[in-house]
N, C-alpha and C. Protein backbone atom coordinates (compact mmCIF):
# COMPACT_ATOMS: atom_id res chain seq x y z
N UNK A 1 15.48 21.98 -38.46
CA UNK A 1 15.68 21.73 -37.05
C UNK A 1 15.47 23.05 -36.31
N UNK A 2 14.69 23.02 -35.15
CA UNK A 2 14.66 24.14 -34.59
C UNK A 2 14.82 24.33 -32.92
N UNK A 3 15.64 24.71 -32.65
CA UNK A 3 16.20 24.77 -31.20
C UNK A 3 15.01 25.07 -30.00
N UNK A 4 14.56 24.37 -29.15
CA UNK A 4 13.71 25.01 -28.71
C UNK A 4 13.70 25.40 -27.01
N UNK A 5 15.28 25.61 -26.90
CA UNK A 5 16.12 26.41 -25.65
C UNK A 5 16.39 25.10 -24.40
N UNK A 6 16.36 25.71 -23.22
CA UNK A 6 16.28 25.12 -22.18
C UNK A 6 15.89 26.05 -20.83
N UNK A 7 15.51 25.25 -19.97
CA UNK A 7 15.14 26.38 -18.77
C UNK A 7 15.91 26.60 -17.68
N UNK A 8 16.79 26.80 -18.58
CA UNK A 8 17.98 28.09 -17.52
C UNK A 8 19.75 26.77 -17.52
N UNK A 9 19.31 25.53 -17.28
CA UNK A 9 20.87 24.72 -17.32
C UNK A 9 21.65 24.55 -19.23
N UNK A 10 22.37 23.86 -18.82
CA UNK A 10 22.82 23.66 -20.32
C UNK A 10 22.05 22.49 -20.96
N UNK A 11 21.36 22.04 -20.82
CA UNK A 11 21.06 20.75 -21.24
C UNK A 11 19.44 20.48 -21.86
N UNK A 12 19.00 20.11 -22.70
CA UNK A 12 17.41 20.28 -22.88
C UNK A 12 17.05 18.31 -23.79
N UNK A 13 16.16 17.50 -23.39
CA UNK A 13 15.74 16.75 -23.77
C UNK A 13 14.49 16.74 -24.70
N UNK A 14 13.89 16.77 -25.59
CA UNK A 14 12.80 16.67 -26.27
C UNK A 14 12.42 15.16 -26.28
N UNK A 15 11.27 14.55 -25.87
CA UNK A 15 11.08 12.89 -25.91
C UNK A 15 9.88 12.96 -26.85
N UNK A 16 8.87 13.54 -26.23
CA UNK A 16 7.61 13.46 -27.42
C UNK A 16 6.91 14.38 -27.69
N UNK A 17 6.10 13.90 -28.45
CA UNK A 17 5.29 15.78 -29.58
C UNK A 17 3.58 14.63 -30.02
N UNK A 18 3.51 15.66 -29.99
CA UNK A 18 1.80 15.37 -30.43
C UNK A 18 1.45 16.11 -31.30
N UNK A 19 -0.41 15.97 -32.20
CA UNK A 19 -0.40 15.79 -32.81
C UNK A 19 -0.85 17.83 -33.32
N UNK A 20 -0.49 18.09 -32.68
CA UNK A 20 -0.37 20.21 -32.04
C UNK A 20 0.91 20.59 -32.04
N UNK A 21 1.71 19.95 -32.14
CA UNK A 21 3.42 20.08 -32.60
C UNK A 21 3.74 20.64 -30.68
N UNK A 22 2.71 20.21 -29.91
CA UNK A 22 3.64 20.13 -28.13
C UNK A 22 4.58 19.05 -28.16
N UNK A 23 5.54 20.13 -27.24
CA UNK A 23 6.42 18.89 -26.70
C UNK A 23 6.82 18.72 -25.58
N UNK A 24 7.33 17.92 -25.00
CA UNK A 24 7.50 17.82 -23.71
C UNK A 24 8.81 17.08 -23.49
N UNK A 25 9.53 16.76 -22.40
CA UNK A 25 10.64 16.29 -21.99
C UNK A 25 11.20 16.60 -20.50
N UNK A 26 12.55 16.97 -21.05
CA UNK A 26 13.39 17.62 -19.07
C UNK A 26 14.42 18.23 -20.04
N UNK A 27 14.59 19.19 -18.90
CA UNK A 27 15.80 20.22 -18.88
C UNK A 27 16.23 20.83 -17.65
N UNK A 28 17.71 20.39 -17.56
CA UNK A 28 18.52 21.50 -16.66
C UNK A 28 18.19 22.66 -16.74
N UNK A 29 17.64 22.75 -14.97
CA UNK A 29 17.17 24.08 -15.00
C UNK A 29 18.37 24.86 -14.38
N UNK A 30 19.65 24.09 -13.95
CA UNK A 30 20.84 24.73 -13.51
C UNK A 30 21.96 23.96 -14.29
N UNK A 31 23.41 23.93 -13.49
CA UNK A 31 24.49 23.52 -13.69
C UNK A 31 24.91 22.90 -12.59
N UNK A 32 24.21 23.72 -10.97
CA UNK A 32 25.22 22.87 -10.29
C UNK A 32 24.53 21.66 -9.80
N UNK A 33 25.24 20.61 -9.58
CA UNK A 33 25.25 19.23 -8.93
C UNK A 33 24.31 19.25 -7.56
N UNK A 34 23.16 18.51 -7.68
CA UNK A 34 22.57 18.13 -6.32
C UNK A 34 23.70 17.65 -5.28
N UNK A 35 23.48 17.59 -4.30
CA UNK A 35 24.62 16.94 -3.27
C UNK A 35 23.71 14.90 -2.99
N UNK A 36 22.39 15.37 -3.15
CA UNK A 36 21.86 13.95 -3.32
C UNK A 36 21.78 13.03 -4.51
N UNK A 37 21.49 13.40 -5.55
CA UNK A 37 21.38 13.13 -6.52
C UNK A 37 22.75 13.06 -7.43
N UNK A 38 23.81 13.89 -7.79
CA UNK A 38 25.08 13.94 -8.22
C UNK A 38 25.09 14.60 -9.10
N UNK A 39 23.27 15.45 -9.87
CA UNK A 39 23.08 15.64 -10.98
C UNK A 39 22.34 16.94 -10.77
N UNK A 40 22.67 17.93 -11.55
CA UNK A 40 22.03 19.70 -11.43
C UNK A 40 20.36 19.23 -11.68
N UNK A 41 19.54 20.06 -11.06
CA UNK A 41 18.16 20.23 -10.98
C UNK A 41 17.48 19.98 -12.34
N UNK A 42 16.70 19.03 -12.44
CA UNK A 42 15.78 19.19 -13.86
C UNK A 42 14.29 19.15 -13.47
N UNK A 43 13.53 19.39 -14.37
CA UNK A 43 12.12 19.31 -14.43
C UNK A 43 11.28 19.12 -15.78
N UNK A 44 10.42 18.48 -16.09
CA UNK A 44 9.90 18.54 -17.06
C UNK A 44 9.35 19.88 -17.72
N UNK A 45 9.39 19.88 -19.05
CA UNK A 45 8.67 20.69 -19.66
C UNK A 45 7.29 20.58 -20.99
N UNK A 46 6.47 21.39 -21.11
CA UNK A 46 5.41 21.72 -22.04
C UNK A 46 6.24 22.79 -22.89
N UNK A 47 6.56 22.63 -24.19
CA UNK A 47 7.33 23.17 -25.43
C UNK A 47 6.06 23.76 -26.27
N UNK A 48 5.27 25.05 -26.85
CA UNK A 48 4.32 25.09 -27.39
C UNK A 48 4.68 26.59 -28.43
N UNK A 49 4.74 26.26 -29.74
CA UNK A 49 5.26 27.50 -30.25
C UNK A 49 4.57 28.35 -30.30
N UNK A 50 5.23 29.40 -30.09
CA UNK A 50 4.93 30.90 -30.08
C UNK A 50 4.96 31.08 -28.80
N UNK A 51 4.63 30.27 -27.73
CA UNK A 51 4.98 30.37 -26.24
C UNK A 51 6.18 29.74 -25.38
N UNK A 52 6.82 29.25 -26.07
CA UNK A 52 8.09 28.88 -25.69
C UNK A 52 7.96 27.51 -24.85
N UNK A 53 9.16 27.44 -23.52
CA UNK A 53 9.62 26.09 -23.18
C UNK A 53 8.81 26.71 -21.95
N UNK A 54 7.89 25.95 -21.05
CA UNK A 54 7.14 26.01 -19.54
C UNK A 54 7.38 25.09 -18.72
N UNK A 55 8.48 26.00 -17.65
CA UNK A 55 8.35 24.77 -16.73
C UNK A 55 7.52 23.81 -15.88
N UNK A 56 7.63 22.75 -15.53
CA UNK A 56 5.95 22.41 -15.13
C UNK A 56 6.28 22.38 -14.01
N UNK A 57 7.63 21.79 -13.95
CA UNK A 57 7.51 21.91 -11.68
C UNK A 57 8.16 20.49 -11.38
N UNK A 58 7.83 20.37 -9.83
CA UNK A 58 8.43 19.12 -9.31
C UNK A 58 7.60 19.37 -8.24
N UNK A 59 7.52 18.17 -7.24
CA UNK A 59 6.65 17.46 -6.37
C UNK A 59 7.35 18.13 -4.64
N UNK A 60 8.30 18.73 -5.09
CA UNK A 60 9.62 19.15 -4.38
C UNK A 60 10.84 19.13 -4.03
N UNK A 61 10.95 17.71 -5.04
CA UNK A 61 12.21 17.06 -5.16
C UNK A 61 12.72 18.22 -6.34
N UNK A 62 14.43 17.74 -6.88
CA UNK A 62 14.95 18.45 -7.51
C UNK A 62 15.19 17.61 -9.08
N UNK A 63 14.55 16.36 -9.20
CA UNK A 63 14.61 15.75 -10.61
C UNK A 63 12.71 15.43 -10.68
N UNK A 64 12.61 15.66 -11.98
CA UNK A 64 11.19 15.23 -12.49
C UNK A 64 11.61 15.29 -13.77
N UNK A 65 10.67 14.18 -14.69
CA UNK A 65 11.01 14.19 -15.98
C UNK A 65 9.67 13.95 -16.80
N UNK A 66 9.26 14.29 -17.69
CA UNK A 66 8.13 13.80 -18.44
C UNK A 66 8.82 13.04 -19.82
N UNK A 67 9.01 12.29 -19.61
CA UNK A 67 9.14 11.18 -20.73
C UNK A 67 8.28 9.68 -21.12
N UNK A 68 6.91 10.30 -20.38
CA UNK A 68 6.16 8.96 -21.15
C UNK A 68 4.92 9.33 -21.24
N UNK A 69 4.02 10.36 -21.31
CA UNK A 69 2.89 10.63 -22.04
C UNK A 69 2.49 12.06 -22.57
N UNK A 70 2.14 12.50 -23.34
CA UNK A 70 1.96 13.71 -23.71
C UNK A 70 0.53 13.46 -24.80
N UNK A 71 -0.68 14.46 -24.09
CA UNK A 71 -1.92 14.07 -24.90
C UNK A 71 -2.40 14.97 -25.78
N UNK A 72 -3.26 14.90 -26.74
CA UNK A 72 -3.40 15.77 -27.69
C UNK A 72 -4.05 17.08 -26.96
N UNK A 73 -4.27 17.22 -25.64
CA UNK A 73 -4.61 18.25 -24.92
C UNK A 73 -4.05 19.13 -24.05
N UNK A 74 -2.35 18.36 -24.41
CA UNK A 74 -1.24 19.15 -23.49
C UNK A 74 -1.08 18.54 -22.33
N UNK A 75 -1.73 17.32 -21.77
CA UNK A 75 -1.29 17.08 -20.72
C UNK A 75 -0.06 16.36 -20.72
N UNK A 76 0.21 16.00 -19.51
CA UNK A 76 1.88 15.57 -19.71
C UNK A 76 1.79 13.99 -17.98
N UNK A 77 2.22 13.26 -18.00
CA UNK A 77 2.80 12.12 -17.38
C UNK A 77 4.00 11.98 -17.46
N UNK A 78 5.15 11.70 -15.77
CA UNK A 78 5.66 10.99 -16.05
C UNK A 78 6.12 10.82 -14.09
N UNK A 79 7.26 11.04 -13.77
CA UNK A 79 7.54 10.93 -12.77
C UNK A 79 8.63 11.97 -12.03
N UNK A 80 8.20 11.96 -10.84
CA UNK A 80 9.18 13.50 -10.12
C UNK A 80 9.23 13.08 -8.47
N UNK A 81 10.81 13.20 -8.13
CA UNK A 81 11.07 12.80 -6.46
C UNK A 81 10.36 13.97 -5.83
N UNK A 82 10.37 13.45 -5.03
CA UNK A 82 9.14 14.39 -3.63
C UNK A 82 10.04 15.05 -2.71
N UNK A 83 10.11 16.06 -1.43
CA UNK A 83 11.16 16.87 -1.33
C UNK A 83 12.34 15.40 -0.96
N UNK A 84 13.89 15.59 -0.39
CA UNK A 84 14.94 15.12 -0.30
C UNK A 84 15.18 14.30 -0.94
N UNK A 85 14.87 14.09 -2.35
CA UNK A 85 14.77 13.59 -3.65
C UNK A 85 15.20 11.81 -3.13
N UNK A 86 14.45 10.93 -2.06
CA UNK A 86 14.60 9.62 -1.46
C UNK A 86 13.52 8.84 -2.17
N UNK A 87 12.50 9.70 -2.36
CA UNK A 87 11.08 8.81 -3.35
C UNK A 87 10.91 9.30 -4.51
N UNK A 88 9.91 8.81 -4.95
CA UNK A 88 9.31 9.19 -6.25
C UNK A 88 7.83 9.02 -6.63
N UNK A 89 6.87 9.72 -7.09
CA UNK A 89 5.48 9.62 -7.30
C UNK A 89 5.22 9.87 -8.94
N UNK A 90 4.25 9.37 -9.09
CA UNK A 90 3.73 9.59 -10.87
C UNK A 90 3.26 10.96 -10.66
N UNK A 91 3.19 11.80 -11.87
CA UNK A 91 2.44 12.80 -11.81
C UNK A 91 1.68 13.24 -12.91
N UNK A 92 0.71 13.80 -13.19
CA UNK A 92 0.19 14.60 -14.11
C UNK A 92 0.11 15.48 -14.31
N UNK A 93 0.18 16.84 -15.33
CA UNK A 93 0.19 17.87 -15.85
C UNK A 93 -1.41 18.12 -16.67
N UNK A 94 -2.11 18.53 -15.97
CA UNK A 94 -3.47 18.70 -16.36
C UNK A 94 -3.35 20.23 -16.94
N UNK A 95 -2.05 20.84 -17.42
CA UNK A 95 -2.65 21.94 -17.82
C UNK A 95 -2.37 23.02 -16.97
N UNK A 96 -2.56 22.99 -16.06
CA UNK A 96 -2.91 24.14 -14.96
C UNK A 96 -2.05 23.90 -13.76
N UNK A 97 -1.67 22.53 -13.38
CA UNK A 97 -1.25 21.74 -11.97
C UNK A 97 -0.54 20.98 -12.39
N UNK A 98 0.35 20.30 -11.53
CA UNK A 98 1.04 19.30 -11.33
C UNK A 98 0.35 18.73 -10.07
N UNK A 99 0.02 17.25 -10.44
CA UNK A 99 -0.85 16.66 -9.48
C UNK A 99 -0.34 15.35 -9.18
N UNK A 100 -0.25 15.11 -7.60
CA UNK A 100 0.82 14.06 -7.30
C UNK A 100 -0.70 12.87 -7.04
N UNK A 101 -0.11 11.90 -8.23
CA UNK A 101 -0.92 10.72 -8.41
C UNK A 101 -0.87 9.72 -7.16
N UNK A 102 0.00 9.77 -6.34
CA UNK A 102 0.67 9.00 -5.42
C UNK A 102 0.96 7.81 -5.38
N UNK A 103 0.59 6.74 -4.30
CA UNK A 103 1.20 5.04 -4.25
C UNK A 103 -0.05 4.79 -3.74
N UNK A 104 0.01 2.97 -3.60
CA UNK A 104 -0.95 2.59 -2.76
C UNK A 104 -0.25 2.42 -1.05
N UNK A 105 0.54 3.12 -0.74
CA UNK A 105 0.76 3.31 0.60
C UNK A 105 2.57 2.66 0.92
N UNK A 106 3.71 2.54 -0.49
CA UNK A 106 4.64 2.47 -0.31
C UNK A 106 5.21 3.99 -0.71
N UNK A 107 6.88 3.84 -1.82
CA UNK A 107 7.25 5.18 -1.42
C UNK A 107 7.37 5.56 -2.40
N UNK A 108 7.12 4.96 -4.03
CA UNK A 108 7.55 5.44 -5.30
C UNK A 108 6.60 5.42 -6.35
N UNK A 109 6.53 5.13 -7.16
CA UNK A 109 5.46 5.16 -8.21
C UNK A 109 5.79 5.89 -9.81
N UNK A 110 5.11 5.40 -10.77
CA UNK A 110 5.41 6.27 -12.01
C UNK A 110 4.61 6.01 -13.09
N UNK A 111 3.82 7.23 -13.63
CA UNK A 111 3.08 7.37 -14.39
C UNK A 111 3.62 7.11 -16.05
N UNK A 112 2.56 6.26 -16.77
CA UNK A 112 3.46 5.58 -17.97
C UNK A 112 2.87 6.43 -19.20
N UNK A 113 1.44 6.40 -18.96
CA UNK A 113 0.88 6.85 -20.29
C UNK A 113 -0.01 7.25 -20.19
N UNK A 114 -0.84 8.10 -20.63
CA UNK A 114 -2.25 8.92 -20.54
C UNK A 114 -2.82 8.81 -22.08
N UNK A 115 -4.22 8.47 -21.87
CA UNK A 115 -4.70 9.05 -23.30
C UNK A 115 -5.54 10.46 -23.52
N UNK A 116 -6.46 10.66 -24.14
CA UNK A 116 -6.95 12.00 -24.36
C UNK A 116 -8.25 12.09 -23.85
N UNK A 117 -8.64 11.44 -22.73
CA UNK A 117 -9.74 10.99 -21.86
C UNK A 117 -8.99 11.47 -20.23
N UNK A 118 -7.81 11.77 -20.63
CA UNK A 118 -6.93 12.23 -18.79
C UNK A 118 -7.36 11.10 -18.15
N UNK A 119 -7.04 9.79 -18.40
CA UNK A 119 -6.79 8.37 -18.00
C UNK A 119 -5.22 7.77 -17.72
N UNK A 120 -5.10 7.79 -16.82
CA UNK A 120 -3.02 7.44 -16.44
C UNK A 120 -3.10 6.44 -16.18
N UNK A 121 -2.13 5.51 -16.93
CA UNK A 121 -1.83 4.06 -16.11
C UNK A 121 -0.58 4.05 -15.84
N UNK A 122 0.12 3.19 -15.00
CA UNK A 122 1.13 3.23 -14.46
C UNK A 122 1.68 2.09 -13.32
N UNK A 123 2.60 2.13 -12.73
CA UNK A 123 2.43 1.13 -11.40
C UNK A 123 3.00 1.93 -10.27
N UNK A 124 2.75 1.27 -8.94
CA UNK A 124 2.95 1.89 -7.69
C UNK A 124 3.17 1.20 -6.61
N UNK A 125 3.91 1.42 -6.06
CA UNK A 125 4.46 0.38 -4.39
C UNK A 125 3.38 0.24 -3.57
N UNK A 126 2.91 -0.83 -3.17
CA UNK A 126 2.02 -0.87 -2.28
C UNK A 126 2.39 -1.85 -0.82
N UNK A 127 3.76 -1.29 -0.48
CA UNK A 127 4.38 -1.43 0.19
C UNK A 127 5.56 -1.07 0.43
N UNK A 128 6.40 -0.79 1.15
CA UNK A 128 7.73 0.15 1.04
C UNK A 128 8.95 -1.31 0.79
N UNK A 129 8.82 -2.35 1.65
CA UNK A 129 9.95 -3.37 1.24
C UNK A 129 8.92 -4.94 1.58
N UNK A 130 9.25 -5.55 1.05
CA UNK A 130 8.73 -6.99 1.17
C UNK A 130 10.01 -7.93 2.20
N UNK A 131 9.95 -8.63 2.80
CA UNK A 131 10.22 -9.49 4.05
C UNK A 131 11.54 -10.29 3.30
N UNK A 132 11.14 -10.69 1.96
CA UNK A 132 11.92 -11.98 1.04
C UNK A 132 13.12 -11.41 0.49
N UNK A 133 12.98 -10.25 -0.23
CA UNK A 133 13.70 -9.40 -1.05
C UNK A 133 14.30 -8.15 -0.53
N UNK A 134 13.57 -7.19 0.11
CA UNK A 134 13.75 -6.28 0.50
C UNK A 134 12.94 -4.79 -0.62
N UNK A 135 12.65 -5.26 -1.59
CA UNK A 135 11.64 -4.65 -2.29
C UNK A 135 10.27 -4.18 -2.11
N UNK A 136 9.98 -3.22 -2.89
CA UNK A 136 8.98 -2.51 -2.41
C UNK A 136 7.98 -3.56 -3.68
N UNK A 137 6.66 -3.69 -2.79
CA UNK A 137 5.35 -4.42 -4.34
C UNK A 137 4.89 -3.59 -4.95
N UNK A 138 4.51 -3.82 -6.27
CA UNK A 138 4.61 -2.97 -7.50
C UNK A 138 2.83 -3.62 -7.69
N UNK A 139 2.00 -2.51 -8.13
CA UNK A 139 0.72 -2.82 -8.49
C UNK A 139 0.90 -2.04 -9.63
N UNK A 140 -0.04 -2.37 -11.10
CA UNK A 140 -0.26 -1.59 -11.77
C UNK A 140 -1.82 -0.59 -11.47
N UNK A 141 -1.61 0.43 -11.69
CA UNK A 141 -2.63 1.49 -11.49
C UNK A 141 -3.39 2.01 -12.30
N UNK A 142 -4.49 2.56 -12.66
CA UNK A 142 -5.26 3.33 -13.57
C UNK A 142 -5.81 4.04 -12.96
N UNK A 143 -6.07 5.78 -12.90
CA UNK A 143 -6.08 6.41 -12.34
C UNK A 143 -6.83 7.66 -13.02
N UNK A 144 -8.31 7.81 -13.10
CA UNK A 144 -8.96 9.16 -13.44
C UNK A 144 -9.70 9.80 -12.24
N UNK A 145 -9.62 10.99 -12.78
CA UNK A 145 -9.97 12.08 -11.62
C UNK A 145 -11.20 11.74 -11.53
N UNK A 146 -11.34 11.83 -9.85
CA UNK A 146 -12.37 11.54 -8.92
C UNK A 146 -12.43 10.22 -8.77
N UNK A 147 -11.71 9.12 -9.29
CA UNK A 147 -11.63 7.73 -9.02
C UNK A 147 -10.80 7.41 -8.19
């Protein structure tokens, strides 16, 4: 077993690893409590030995997590609130960026899985609330760069 820290809070998640021994997940990057959220700051991370735990960021919100794709090229999927942590967008980790995948014009969204082609599928509000329910409509998405 080998510890592979956290970025800066007490807390570190490992969800998945590929086939380069990366890993990715969330970690408290503090202790103290959002006043919105109820919960200290996290963000996803890229885990790569000999280079340690990298934070990848957030959209501007103070929670992001990568817990649903990680490709044999290091990229990373999953989802992160946008600033006053009220929405949420899918995102990708190409490596270099954190890139906000966005909606089809509601307020949330979340990236599920990527393969090793940097192909994301996922679903996304394409509306903020519906008339019946009060819900936002959910489309599923597929999403490559320049498409």
């Amino acid at each position: 077993m080998q510890d592979l820290g956290t970025l800066g809070g007490p807390d570190a998640y490992a969800l998945l690893v590929n086939e380069h021994g990366q890993v990715t997940g969330w970690s408290y990057t503090d202790s103290t409590p959002n006043p919105t959220t109820g919960l200290p700051t996290f963000h996803p991370y890229l885990w790569e030995n000999g280079k340690g735990m990298r934070d990848l960021g957030t959209l501007g919100g103070t929670v992001a997590q990568a817990v649903n794709g990680l490709n044999e090229s290091g990229e990373v999927v999953g989802s992160t609130t946008l600033a006053g942590d009220m929405t949420f967008h899918p995102f990708l980790w190409d490596g270099k960026h954190l890139i906000d995948l966005g909606t089809f014009g509601g307020d949330n969204g979340e990236a599920i899985w990527l393969n090793n082609a940097e192909e994301v599928v996922g679903g996304a509000q394409y509306t903020t609330s519906c008339p019946e329910n009060g819900l936002g409509g959910i489309h599923a998405f597929l999403w490559k760069e320049g498409y």
